[in-house]
C-alpha atoms as a PDB file:
ATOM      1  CA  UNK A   1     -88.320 -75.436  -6.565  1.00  0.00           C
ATOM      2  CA  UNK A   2     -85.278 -75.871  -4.042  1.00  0.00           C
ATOM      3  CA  UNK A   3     -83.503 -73.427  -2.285  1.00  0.00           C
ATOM      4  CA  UNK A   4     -80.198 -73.795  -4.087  1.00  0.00           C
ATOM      5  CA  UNK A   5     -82.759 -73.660  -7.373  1.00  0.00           C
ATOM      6  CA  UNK A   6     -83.930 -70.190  -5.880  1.00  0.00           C
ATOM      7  CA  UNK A   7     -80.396 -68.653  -4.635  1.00  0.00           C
ATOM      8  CA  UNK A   8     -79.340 -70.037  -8.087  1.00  0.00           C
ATOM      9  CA  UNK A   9     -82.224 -68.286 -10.142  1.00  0.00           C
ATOM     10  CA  UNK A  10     -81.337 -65.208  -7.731  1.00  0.00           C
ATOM     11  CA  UNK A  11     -77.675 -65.369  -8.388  1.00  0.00           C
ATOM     12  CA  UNK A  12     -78.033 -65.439 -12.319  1.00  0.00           C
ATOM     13  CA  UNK A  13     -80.787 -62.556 -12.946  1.00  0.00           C
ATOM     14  CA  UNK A  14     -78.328 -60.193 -10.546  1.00  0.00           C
ATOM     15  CA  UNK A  15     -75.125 -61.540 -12.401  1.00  0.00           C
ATOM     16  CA  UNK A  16     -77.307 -60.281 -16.180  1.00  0.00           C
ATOM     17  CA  UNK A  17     -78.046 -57.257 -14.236  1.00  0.00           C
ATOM     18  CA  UNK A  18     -74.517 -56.186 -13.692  1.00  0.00           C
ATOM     19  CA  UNK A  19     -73.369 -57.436 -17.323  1.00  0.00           C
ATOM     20  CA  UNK A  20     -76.341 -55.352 -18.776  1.00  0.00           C
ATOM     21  CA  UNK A  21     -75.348 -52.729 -16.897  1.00  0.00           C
ATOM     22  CA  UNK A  22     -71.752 -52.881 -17.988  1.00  0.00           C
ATOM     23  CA  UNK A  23     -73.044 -52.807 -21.370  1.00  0.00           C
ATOM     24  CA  UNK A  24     -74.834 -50.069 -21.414  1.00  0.00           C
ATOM     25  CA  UNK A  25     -72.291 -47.840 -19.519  1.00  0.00           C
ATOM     26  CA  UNK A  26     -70.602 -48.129 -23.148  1.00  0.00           C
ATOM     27  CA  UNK A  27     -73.144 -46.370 -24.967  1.00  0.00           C
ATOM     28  CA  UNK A  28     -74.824 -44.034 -21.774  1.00  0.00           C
ATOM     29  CA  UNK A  29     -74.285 -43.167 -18.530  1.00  0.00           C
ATOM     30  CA  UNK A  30     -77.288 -40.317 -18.479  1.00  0.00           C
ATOM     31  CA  UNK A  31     -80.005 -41.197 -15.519  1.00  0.00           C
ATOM     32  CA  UNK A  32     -82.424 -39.240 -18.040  1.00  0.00           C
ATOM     33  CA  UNK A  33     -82.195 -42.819 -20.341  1.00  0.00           C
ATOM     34  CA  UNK A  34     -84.527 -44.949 -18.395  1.00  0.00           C
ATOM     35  CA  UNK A  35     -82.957 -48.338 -19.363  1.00  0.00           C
ATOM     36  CA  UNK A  36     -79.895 -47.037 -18.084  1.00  0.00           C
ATOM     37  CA  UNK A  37     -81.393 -45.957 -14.980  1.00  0.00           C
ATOM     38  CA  UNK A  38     -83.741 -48.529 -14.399  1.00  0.00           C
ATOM     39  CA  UNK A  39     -80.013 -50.721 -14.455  1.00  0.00           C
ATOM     40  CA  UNK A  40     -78.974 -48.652 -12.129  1.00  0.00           C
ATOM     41  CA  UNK A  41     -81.045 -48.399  -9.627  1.00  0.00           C
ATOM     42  CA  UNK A  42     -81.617 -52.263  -9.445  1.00  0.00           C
ATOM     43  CA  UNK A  43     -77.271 -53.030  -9.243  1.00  0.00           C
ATOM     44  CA  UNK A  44     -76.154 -49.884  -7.351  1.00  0.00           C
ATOM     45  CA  UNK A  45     -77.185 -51.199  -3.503  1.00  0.00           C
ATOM     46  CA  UNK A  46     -74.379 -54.211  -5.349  1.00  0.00           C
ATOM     47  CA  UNK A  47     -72.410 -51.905  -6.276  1.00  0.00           C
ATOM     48  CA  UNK A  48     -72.040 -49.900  -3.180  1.00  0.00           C
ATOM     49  CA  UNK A  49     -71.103 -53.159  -1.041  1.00  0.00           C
ATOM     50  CA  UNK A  50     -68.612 -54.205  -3.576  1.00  0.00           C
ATOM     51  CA  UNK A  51     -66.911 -51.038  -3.566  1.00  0.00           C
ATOM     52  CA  UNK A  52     -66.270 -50.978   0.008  1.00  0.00           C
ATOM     53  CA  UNK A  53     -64.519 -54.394  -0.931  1.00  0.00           C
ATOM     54  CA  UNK A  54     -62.852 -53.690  -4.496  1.00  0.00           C
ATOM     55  CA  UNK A  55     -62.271 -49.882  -5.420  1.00  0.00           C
ATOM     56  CA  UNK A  56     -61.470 -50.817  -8.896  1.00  0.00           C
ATOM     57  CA  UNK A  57     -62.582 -53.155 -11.650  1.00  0.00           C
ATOM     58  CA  UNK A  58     -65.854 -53.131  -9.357  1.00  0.00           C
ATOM     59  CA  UNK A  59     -68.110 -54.701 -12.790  1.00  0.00           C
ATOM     60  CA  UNK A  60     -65.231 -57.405 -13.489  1.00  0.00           C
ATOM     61  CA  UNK A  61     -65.383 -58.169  -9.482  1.00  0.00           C
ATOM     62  CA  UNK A  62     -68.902 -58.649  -8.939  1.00  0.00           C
ATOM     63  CA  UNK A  63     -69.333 -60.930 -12.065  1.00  0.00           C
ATOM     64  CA  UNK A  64     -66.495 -63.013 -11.032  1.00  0.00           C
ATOM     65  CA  UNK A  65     -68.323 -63.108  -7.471  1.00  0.00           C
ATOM     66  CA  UNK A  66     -71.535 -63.845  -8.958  1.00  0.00           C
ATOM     67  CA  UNK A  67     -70.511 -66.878 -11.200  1.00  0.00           C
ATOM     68  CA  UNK A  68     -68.237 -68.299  -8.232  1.00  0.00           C
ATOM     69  CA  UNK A  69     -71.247 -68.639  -5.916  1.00  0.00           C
ATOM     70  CA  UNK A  70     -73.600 -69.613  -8.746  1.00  0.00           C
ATOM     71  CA  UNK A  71     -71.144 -73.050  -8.838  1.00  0.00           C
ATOM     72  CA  UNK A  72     -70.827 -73.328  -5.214  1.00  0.00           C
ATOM     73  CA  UNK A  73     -74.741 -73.078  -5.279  1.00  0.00           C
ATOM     74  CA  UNK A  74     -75.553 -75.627  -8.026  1.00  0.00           C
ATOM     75  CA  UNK A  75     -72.414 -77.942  -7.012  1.00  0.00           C
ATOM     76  CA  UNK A  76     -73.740 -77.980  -3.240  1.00  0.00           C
ATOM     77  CA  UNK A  77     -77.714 -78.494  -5.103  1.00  0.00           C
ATOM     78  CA  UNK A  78     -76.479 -81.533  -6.798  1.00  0.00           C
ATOM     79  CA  UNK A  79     -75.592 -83.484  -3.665  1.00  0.00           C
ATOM     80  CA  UNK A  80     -78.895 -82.927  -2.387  1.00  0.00           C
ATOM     81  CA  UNK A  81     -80.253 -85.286  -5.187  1.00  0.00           C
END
């Protein structure tokens, strides 16, 4: 496995963490429900950094972040081959 293969692996399980996340927050926001919290806990150091950046639409932002570096990743990967 390649580094770009890594920070792309990375990049993708963080990007379904803060979509499952966003999912959830539609049903529950209670820290009693441990899926929800267990989401929670594993986005909100994320979170915090991208609300210093973005105030509002932080979920939309970070996904749009996410999926922006996953290209520049696998795009800067594929010259490598």
């Amino acid at each position: 496995m390649t580094a770009a293969d890594f920070i792309n692996y990375t990049l993708a399980f963080l990007m379904w963490l803060v979509f499952g996340r966003a999912v959830l927050s539609l049903w529950t926001t209670n820290m009693e429900n441990p899926i929800y919290a267990l989401f929670y806990r594993a986005t909100e150091p994320l979170y915090r950094v991208a609300r210093r950046v973005v105030p509002r639409g932080t979920t939309f932002a970070i996904i749009i972040v996410l999926i922006i570096l996953r290209i520049l990743v696998i795009k800067s990967g594929s010259h490598h081959e």
